[in-house]
Protein backbone atom coordinates (compact mmCIF):
# COMPACT_ATOMS: atom_id res chain seq x y z
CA UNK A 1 1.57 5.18 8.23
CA UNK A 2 2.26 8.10 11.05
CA UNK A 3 4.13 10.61 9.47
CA UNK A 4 5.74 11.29 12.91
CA UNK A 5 8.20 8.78 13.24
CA UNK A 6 11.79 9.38 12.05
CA UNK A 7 13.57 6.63 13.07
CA UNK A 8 16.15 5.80 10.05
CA UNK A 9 15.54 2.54 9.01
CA UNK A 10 19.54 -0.37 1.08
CA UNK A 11 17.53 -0.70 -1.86
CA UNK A 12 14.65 -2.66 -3.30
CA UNK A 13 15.34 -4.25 -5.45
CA UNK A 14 13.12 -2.80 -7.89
CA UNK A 15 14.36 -4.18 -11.44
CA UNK A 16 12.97 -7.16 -13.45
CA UNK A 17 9.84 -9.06 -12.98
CA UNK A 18 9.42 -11.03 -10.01
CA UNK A 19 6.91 -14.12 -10.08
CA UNK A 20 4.73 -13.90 -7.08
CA UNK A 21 3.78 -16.50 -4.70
CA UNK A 22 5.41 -18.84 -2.44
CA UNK A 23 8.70 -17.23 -3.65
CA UNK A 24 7.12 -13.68 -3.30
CA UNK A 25 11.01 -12.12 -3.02
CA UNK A 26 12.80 -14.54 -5.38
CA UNK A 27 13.36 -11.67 -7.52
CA UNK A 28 15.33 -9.85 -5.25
CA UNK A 29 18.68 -9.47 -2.72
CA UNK A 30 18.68 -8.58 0.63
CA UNK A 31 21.98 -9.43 1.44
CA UNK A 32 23.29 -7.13 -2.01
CA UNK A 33 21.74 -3.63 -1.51
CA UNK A 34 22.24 -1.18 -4.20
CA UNK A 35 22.70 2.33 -3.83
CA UNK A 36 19.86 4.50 -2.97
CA UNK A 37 20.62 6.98 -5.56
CA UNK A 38 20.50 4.71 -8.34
CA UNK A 39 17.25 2.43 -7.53
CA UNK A 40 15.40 5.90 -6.59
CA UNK A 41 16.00 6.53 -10.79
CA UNK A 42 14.37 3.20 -11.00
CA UNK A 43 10.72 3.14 -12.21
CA UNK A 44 9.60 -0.31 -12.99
CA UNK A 45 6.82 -2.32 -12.12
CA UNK A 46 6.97 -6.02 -10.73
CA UNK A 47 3.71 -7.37 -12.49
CA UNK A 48 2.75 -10.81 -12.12
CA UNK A 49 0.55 -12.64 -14.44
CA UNK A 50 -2.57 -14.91 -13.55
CA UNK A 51 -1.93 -18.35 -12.99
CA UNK A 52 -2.76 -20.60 -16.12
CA UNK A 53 -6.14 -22.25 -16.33
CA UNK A 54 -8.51 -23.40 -18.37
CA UNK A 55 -10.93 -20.55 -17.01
CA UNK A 56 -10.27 -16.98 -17.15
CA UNK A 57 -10.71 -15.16 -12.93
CA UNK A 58 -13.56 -12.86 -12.41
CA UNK A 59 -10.52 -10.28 -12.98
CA UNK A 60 -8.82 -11.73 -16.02
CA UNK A 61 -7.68 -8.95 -17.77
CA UNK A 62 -7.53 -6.54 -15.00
CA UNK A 63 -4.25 -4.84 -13.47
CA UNK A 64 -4.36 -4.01 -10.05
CA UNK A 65 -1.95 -1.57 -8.12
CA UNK A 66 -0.76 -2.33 -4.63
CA UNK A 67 1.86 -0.28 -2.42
CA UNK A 68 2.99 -1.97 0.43
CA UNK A 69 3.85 1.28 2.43
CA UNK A 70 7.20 1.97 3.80
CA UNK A 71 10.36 -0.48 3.66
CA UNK A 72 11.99 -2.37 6.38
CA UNK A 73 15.20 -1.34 6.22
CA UNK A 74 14.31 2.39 5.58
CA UNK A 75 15.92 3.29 8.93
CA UNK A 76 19.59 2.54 7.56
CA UNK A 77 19.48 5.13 4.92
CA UNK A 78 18.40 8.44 6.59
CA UNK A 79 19.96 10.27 4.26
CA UNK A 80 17.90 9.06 0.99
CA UNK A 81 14.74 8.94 3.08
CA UNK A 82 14.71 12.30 4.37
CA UNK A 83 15.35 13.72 0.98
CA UNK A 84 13.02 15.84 0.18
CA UNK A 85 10.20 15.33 -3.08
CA UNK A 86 7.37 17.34 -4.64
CA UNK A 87 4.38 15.87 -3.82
CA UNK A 88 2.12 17.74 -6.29
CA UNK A 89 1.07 20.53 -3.48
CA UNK A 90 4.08 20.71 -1.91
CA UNK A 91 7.56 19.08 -0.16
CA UNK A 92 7.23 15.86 2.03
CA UNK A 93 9.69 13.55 2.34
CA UNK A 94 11.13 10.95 0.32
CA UNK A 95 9.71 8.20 2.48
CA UNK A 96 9.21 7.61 6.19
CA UNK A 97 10.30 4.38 8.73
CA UNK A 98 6.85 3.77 9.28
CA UNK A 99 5.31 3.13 12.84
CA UNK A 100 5.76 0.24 15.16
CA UNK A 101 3.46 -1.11 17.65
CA UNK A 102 5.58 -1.22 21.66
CA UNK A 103 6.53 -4.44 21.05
CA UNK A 104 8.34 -3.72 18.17
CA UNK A 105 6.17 -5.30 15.30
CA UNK A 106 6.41 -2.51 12.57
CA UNK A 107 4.18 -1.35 10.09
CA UNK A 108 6.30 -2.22 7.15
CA UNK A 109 6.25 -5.71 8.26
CA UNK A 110 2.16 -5.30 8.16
CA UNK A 111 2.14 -3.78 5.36
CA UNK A 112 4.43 -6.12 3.27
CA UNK A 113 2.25 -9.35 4.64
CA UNK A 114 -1.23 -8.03 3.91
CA UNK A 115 0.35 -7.48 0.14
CA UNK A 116 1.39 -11.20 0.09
CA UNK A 117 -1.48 -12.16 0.68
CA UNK A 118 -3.37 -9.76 -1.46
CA UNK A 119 -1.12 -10.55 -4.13
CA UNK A 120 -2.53 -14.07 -4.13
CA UNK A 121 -6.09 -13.59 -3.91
CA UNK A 122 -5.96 -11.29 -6.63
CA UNK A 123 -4.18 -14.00 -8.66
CA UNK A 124 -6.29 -16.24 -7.75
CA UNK A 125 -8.84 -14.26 -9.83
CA UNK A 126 -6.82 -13.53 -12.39
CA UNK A 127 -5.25 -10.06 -12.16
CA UNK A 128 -2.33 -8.67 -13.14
CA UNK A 129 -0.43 -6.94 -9.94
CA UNK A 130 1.66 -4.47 -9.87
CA UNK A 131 3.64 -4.25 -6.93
CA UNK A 132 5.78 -1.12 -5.58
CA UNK A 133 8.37 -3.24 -3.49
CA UNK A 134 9.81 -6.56 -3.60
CA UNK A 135 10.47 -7.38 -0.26
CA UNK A 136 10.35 -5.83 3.36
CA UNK A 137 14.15 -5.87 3.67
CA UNK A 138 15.22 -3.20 1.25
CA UNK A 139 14.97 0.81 1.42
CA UNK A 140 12.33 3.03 -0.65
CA UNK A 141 11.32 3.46 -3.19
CA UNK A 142 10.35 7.81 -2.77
CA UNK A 143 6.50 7.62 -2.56
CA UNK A 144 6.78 9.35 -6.06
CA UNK A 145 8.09 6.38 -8.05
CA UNK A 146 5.37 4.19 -6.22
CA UNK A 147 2.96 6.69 -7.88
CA UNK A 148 4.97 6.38 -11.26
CA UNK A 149 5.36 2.78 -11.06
CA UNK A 150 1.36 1.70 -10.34
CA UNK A 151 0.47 4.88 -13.32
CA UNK A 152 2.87 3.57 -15.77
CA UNK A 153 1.36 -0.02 -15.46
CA UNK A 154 -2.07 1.64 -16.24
CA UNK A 155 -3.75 -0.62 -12.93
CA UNK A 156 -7.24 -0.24 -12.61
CA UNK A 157 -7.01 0.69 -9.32
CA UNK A 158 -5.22 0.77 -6.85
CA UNK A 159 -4.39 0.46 -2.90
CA UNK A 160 -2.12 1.69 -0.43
CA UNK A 161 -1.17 -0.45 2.53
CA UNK A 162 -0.84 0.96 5.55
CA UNK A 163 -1.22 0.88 9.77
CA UNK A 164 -1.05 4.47 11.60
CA UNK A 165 0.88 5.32 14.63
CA UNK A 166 -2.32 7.08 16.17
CA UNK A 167 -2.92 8.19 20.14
CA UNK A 168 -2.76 5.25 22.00
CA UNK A 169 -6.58 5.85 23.25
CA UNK A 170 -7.53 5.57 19.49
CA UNK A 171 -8.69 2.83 17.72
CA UNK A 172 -9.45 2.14 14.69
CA UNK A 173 -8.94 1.97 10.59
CA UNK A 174 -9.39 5.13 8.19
CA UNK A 175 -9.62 5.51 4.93
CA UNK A 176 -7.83 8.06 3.06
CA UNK A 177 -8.73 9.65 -0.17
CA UNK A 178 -7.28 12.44 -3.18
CA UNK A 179 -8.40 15.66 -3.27
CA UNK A 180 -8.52 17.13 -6.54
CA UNK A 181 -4.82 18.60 -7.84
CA UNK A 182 -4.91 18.25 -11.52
CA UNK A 183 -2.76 14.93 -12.13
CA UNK A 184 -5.46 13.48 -10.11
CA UNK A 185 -8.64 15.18 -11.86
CA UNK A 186 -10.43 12.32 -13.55
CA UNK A 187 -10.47 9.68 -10.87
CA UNK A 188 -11.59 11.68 -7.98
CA UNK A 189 -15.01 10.06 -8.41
CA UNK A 190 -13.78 6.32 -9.14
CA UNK A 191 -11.75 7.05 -5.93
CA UNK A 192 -14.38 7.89 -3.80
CA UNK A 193 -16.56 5.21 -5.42
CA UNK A 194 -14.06 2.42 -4.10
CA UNK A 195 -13.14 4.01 -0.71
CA UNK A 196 -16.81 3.18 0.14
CA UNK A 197 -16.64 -0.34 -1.19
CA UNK A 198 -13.72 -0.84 0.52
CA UNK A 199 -15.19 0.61 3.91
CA UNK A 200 -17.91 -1.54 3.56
CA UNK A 201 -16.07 -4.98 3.08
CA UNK A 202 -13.51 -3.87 5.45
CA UNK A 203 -15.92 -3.21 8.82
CA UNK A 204 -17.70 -6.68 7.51
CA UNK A 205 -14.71 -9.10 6.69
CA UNK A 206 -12.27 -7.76 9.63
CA UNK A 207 -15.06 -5.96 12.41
CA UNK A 208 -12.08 -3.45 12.90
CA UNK A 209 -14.33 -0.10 13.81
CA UNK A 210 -13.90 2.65 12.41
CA UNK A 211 -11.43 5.13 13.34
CA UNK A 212 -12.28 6.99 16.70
CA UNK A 213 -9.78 10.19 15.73
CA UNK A 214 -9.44 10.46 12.56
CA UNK A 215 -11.92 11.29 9.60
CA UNK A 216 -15.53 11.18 9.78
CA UNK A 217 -17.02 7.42 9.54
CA UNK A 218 -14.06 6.26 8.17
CA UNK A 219 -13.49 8.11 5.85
CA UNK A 220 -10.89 11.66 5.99
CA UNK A 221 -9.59 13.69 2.52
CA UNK A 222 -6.20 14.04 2.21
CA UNK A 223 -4.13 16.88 -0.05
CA UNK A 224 -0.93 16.37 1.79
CA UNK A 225 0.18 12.82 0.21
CA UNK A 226 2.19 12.25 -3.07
CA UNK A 227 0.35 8.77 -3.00
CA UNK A 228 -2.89 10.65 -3.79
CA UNK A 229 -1.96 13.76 -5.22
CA UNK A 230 -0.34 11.83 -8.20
CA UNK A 231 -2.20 9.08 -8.95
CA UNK A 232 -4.10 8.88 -12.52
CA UNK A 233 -5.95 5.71 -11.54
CA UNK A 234 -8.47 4.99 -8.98
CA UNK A 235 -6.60 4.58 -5.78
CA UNK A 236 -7.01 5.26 -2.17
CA UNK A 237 -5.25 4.46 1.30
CA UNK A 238 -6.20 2.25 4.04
CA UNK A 239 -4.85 2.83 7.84
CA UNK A 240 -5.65 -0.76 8.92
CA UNK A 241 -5.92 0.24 12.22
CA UNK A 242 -4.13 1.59 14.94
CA UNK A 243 -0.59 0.37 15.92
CA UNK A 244 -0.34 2.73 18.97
CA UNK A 245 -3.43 1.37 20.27
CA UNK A 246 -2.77 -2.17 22.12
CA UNK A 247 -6.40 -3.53 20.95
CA UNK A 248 -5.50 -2.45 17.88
CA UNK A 249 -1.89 -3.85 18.06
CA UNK A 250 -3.04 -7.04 19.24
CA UNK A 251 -4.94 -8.00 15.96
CA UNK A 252 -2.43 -6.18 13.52
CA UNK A 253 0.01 -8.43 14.51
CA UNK A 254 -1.68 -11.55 13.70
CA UNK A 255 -1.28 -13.49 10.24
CA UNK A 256 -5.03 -14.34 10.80
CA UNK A 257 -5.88 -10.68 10.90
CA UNK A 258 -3.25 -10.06 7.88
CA UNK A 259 -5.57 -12.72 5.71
CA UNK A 260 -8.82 -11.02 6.41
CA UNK A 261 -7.30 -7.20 5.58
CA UNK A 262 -6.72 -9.15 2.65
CA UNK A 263 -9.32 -10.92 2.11
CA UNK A 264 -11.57 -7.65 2.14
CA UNK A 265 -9.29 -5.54 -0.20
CA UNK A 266 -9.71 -8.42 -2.68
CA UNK A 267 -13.62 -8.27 -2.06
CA UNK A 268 -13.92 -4.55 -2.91
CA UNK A 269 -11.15 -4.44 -5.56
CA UNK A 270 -13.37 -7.24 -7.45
CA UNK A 271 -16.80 -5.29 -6.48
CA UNK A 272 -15.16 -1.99 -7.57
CA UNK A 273 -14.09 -3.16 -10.99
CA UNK A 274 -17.26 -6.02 -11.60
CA UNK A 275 -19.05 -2.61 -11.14
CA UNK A 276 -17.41 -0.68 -14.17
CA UNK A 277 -17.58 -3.25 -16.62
């Protein structure tokens, strides 16, 4: 996620519903951006239904946030993503480039192809998803109308994709999760509850280790994020690992990686709601 990098990197498209799966992006136009102004007014969900069947998924009936952090094309509207937002404590910007690992792989990439294939495990199941993006070559959305957009749909619960631009001696994944601010009041304890499930099936399904810098067994409270500070359904975020880091970098870059970050996200997601039926 690092918060550090500025690099600048033209709209999702965020309106309409977008069918998800081989033509994840059908929905959308990279080569027609529209104006940051307008889509950053924009609060609407792409939510894809199950496939049909004749038997429901363990998660039939079930909506399920996911926020592919960042954009891939945030760095060619500075302007809109250095715009300042409330975040529920205080100002942040509207959005960030993201990190990049040296050889130039970025985050947003990462984070847009662990949500593919999220997005189809879930399915697979039978959720609903609700995603915040359509594609990794637009700009934005403001991390406040990915918070609107997954509380709207009423998901229940939620993830945040992201890799961290760490000290390149760390390595690592971390787990980051709300501190009480009053929007985000009554699923404190549901948030917790599914940070450890996702720890858990994380460290099993991927055998990334937990983060050598930051939190304390993978785990670190944040107050700082408009991801967290907003959110009204269970949710927490996920530094995959380390991007700065060349172990690190070396799995995060791999589509075989990318399906088992996946792969355990789906695993606690279905835990965490089998649990609270």
């Amino acid at each position: 996620m690092s918060l550090r990098v500025t690099r600048p990197r033209t709209l999702a498209c965020l309106a309409g519903l977008v069918g998800i799966g081989a033509g994840l992006a059908a929905g959308c136009s990279s080569s027609t951006p529209t104006s940051a102004t307008s889509a950053s007014r924009a609060i609407v969900a792409s939510v894809t239904a199950p496939p049909a069947g004749p038997k429901p998924g363990v998660l039939a009936g079930k909506v399920v946030g996911i926020d592919p952090g960042h954009n891939g094309r945030n760095y060619a509207d500075p302007s809109f993503i250095n715009h300042l937002i409330w975040n529920g404590r205080e100002e942040e910007t509207c959005d960030t480039t993201g990190t990049e690992t040296d050889g130039g792989y970025t985050e947003a990439r990462f984070n847009w192809n662990v949500a593919r294939y999220l997005v189809a495990d879930l399915r697979a199941e039978g959720a609903r998803v609700v995603l915040t993006r359509h594609s990794n070559d637009g700009v934005g959305p403001c991390v406040t109308t990915r918070s609107q957009i997954i509380n709207r749909a009423h998901a229940n619960v939620a993830i945040d994709i992201h890799a961290d631009g760490g000290p390149p001696d760390g390595r690592g994944f971390a787990i980051l999760e709300p501190v009480a601010d009053g929007p985000n009041d009554r699923v404190i304890a549901a948030s917790k509850t599914f940070g450890g499930e996702l720890r858990q099936r994380y460290l099993a399904v991927t055998r990334m280790p937990e983060s050598t810098y930051d939190g304390i067994d993978g785990i670190t409270y944040r107050d700082d994020l408009a991801g967290l500070n907003l959110t009204r359904v269970p949710k927490v975020l996920i530094e995959c690992g380390n991007m700065r880091n060349a172990t690190d970098a070396a799995l995060l870059v791999r589509p075989s990686f990318q399906r088992l970050a996946a792969k355990a996200f789906a695993e606690a997601i279905t835990e965490f709601l089998r649990r609270r039926r």
